[in-house]
Structure formats: C-alpha cells, structure tokens
Protein backbone atom coordinates (compact mmCIF):
# COMPACT_ATOMS: atom_id res chain seq x y z
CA UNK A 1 -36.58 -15.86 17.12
CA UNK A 2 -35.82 -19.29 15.95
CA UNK A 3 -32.67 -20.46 15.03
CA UNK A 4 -33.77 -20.86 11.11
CA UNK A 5 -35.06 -17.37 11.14
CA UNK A 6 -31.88 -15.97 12.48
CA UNK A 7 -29.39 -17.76 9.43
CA UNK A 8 -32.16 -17.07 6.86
CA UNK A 9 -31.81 -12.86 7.76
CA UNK A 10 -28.24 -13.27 8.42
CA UNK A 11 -27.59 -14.72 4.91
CA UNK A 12 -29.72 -11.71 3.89
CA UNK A 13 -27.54 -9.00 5.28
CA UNK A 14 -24.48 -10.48 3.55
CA UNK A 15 -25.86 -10.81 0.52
CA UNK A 16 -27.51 -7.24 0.43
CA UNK A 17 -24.20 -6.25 1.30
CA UNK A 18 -22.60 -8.03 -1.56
CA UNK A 19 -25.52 -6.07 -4.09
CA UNK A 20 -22.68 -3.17 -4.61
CA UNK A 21 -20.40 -3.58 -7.08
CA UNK A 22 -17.48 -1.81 -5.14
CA UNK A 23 -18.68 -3.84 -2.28
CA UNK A 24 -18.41 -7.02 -4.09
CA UNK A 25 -14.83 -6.26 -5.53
CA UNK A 26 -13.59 -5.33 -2.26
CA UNK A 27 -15.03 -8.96 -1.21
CA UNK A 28 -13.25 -10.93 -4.35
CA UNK A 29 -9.91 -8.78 -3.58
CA UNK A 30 -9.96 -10.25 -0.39
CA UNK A 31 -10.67 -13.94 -0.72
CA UNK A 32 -7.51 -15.30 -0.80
CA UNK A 33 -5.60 -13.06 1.30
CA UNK A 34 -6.04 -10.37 3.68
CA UNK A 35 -5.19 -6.01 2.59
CA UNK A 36 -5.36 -3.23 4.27
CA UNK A 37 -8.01 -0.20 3.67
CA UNK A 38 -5.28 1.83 1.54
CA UNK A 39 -3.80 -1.63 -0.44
CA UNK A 40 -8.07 -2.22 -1.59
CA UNK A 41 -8.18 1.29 -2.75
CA UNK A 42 -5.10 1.57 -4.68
CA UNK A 43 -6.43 -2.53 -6.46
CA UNK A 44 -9.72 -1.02 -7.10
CA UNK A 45 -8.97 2.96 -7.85
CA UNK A 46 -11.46 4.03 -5.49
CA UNK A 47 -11.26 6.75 -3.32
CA UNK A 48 -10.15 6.05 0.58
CA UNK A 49 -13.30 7.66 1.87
CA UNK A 50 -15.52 5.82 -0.44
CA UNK A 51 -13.69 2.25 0.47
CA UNK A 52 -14.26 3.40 3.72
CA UNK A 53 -17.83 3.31 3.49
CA UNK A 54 -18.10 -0.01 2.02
CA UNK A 55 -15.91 -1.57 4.59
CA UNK A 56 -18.08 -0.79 7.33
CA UNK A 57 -21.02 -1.95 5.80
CA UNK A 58 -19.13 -5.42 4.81
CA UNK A 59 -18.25 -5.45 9.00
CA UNK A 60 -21.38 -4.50 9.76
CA UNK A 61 -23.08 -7.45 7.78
CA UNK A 62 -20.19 -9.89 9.46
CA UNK A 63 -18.30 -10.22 6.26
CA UNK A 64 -14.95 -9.20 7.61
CA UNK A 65 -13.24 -7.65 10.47
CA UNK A 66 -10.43 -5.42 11.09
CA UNK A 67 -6.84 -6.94 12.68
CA UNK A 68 -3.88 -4.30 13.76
CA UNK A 69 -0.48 -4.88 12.08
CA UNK A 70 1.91 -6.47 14.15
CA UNK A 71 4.58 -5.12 12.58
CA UNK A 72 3.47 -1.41 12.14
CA UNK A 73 0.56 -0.83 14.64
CA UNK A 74 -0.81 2.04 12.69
CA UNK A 75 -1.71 -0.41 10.19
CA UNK A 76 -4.67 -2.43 9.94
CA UNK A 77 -6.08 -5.41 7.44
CA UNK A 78 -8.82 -6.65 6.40
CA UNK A 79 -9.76 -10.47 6.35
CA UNK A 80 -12.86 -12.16 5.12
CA UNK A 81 -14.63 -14.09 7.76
CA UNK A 82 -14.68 -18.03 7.08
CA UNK A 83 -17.84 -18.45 7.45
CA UNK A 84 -19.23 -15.65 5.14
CA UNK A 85 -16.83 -17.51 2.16
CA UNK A 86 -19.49 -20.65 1.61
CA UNK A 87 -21.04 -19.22 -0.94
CA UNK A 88 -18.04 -17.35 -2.44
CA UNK A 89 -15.91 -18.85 -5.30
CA UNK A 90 -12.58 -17.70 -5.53
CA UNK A 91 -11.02 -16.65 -9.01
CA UNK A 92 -8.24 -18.96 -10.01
CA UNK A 93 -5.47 -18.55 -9.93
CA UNK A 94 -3.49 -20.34 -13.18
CA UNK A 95 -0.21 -21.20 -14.69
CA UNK A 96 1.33 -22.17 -10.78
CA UNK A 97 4.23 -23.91 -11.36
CA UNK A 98 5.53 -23.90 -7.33
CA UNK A 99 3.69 -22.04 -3.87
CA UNK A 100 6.52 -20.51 -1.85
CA UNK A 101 4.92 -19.35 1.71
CA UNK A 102 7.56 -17.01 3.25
CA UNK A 103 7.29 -15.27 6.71
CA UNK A 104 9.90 -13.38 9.07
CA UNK A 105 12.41 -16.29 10.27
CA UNK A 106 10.69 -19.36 8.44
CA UNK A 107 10.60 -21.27 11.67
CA UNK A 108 7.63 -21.80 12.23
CA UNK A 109 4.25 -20.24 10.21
CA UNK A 110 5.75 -20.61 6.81
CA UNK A 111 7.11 -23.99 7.89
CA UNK A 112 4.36 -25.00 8.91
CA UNK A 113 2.20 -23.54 5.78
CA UNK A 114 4.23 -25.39 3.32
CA UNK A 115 3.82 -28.56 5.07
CA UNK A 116 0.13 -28.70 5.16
CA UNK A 117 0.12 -27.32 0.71
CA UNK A 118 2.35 -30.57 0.57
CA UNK A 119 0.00 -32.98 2.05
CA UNK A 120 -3.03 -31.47 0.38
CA UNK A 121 -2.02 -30.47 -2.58
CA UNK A 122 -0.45 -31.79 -6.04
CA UNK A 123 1.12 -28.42 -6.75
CA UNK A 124 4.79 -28.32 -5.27
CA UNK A 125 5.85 -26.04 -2.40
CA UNK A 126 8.41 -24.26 0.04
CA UNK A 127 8.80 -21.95 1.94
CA UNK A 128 11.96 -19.33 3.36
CA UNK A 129 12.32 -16.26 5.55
CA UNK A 130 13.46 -12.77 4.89
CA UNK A 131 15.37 -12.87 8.16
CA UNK A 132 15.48 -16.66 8.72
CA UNK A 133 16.24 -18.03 11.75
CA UNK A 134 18.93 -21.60 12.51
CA UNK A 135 16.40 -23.77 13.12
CA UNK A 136 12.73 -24.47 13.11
CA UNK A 137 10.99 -23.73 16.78
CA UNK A 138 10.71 -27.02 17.94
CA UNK A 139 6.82 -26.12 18.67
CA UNK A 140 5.96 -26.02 15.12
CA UNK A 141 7.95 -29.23 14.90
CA UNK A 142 5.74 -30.83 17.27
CA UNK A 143 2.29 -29.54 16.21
CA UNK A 144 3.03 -30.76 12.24
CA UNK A 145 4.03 -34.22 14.33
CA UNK A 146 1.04 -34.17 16.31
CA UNK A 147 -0.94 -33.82 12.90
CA UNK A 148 1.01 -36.40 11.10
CA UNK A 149 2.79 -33.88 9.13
CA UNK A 150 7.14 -33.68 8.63
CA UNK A 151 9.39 -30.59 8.94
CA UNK A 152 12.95 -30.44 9.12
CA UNK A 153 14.30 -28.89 12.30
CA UNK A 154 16.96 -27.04 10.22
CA UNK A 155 15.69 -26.33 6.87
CA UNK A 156 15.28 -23.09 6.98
CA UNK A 157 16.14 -20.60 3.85
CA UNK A 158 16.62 -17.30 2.50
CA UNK A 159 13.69 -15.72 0.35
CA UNK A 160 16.90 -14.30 -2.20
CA UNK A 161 18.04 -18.42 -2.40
CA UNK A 162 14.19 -19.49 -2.43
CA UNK A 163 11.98 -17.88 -4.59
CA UNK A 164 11.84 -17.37 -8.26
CA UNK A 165 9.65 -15.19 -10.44
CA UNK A 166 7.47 -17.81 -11.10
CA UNK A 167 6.33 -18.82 -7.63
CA UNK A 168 3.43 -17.97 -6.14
CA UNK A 169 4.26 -16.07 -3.39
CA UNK A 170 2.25 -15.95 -0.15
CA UNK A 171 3.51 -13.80 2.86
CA UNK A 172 1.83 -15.26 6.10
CA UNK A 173 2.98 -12.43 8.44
CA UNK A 174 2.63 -9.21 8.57
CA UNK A 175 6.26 -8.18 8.95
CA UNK A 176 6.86 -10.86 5.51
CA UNK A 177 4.21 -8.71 3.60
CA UNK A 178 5.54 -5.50 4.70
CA UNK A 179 9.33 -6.25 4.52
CA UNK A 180 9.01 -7.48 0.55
CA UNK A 181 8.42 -4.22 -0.84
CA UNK A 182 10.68 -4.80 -3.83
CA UNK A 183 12.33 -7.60 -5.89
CA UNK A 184 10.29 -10.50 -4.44
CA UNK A 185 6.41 -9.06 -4.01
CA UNK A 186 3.89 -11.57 -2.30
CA UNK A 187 1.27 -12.23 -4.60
CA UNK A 188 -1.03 -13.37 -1.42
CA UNK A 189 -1.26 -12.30 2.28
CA UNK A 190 -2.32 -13.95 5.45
CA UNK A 191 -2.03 -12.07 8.56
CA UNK A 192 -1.26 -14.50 10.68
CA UNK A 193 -0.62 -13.86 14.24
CA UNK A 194 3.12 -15.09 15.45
CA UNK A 195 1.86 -17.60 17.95
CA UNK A 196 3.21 -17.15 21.81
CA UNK A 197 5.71 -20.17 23.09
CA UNK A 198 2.59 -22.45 23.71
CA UNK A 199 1.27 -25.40 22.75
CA UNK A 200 -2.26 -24.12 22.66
CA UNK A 201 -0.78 -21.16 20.61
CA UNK A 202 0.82 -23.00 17.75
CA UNK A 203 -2.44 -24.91 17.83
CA UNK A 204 -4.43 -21.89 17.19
CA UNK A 205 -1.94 -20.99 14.19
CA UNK A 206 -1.94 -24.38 12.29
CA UNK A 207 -5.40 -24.52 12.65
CA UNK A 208 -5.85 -20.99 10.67
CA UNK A 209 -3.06 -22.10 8.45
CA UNK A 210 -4.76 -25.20 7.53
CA UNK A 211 -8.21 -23.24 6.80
CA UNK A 212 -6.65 -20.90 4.60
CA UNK A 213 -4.53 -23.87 2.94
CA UNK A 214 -7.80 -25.32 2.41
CA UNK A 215 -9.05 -22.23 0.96
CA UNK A 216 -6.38 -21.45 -1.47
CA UNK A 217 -5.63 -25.02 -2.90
CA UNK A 218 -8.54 -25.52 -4.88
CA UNK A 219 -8.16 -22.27 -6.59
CA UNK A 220 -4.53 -22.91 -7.38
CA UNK A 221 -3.87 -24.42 -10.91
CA UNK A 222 -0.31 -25.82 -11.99
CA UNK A 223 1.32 -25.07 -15.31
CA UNK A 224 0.16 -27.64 -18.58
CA UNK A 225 2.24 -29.99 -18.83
CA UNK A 226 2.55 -29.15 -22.91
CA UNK A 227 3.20 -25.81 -21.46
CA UNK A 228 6.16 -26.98 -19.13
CA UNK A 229 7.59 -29.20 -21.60
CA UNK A 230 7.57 -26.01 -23.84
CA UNK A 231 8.72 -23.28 -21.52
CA UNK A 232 11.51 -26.13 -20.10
CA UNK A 233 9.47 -25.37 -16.40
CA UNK A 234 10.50 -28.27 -14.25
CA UNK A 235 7.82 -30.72 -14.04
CA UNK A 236 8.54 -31.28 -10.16
C-alpha cells in the first residue's frame, strides 16, 4: 500500500469518526485541554456508557489516547492527538485579560509554560503553585536558557497571591487540576507528565509545553481595549 493511500484512508477514519455529533463534541471539549471520561460526560450530559462508546471509536480512529493520573491512578484523561488537530479549529476563547498556568510547586512546568505564552504571545501571563516550592529546579532554568527563554530561579508564587477571577486559568498537572476543586477552578488542563531529574526529560516536557502553547495562543483573545478602559482592567 503506498504511502498516499495509507494518509488518504487514515484521514478517512478520523473524519468518519468525527460524523457523530456526540463524537464531535467530545472532540471540540477536548481541544484545548485534556478531561477525563466522567469530566466529558458531566460537559456534554451524556450518559458514561454512551461516552464510553464514542471514546473508543475516537482511539480507535487515532484521535486520542488514554494517559493514567499521576496523582490518583484510578483516574485517566483523555488528550487529542497532535496530529489529528490539523484540520480542527479551536473555539475562541474571548475577553482574556491575563493566562495564569499553575501546577503543583511552580518550579518547573508552569514556569516553564508561562515563559514560552510570553515569548509567543501578546496576551500577558504568570504562573504560581498550589504547593509552591523555594526555587525554580534549576533544570527548567536551563532548558528555557537553552531555548533562549528567561525564568527567575526564585519567583515562585502562591495560586491564593496569583490568580484573579479574571485569568485564564490553565492547570498543567494533574495534581494542579485535581487539587483546585474550589475557589480558583482551571478553566484548561494539560496533563503533563512531571519530568524525571534529566536533561532529556525536561526536554521532552518543554517540547509538549511549547506544542500546546502553540495550540492555545491563537485561540486566546485579550479584552478591547474600549472594554478595559471601561471595566478599569489593566491594560498590561
């Protein structure tokens, strides 16, 4: 089978896949950040046995795959694979006045998140811990070098002293997403893996942070600036 053959019927398995309505809001829930089984069905008010269904036929058809929880194992989520996204456009997502990317001890994912939204995109950003560590692991300082990117060794903050209700909020761990269960709720979630004491490893995670970075920016739109002036939003 030539190679052309091959992409022409793969493209036709995900898009016969994507001919189910349920299907196709399970896809569009799912674009910007990852959910588990249960989170889709409670967004969508579908039944856990029908979401199920769908699933498999989305994993089937290489849409997405299935990661375990690292913080609880019986958990597992749902991510969209990159290469199924080309022809996907993600809804927007308006009236963003700041991105705040928040993870366990904001040493090193989050950090390293927020410094890749701030050379890529206009919108401003930050980033915090729920359980923040004293400093920044000096690996994540010296992949964002290696990349030409900044972080402060000891800026590292407090999701209570960080975020405000008008930030949108994305947890890239699990343990963030699961933690923030009230007051602060992360509008987006990336299950990120925590990357081993490696170079290779914190390679592996900027890399996936900088896809999904990519992802998310141009479906991120800032605040009017009539609308700031108005609503006395800082303007940066």
């Amino acid at each position: 089978m030539s190679a052309e053959l091959s992409s022409v019927q793969r493209r036709a398995r995900i898009h016969a896949a994507l001919g189910d309505p349920a299907r196709l809001a399970i896809v569009d829930t799912l674009t910007l950040g990852d959910a588990s089984p249960g989170e889709i069905a409670r967004a969508l008010d579908l039944p856990t046995n029908l979401v199920a269904h769908h699933v498999k036929v989305l994993q089937d058809a290489g849409v997405l795959v299935r990661t375990r929880s690292e913080g609880d194992r019986r958990r597992t989520y749902l991510r969209l694979e990159p290469d199924a996204l080309a022809s996907l456009t993600p809804p927007p997502l308006r009236d963003v006045p700041r991105v705040v990317f928040v993870c366990t001890h904001n040493s090193a994912r989050s950090q390293l998140a927020a410094a890749l939204w701030a050379d890529r995109a206009d919108i401003p950003a930050a980033s915090a811990g729920t359980q923040p560590a004293e400093r920044v692991h000096p690996r994540a300082v010296a992949v964002a070098r290696r990349h030409g990117l900044i972080i402060d060794a000891t800026g590292t903050a407090h999701v209570a002293d960080v975020v405000t209700d008008a930030d949108l909020v994305v947890a890239v761990c699990d343990n963030a997403h699961e933690d923030l269960t009230a007051g602060v709720r992360p509008r987006l979630h990336w299950s990120v893996p925590a990357p081993a004491d490696t170079d290779a490893a914190f390679e592996a995670a900027f890399a996936d942070l900088a896809t999904r970075v990519d992802r998310l920016a141009p479906a991120v739109h800032s605040v009017p600036p009539q609308r700031k002036h108005q609503t006395g939003t800082p303007s940066s």
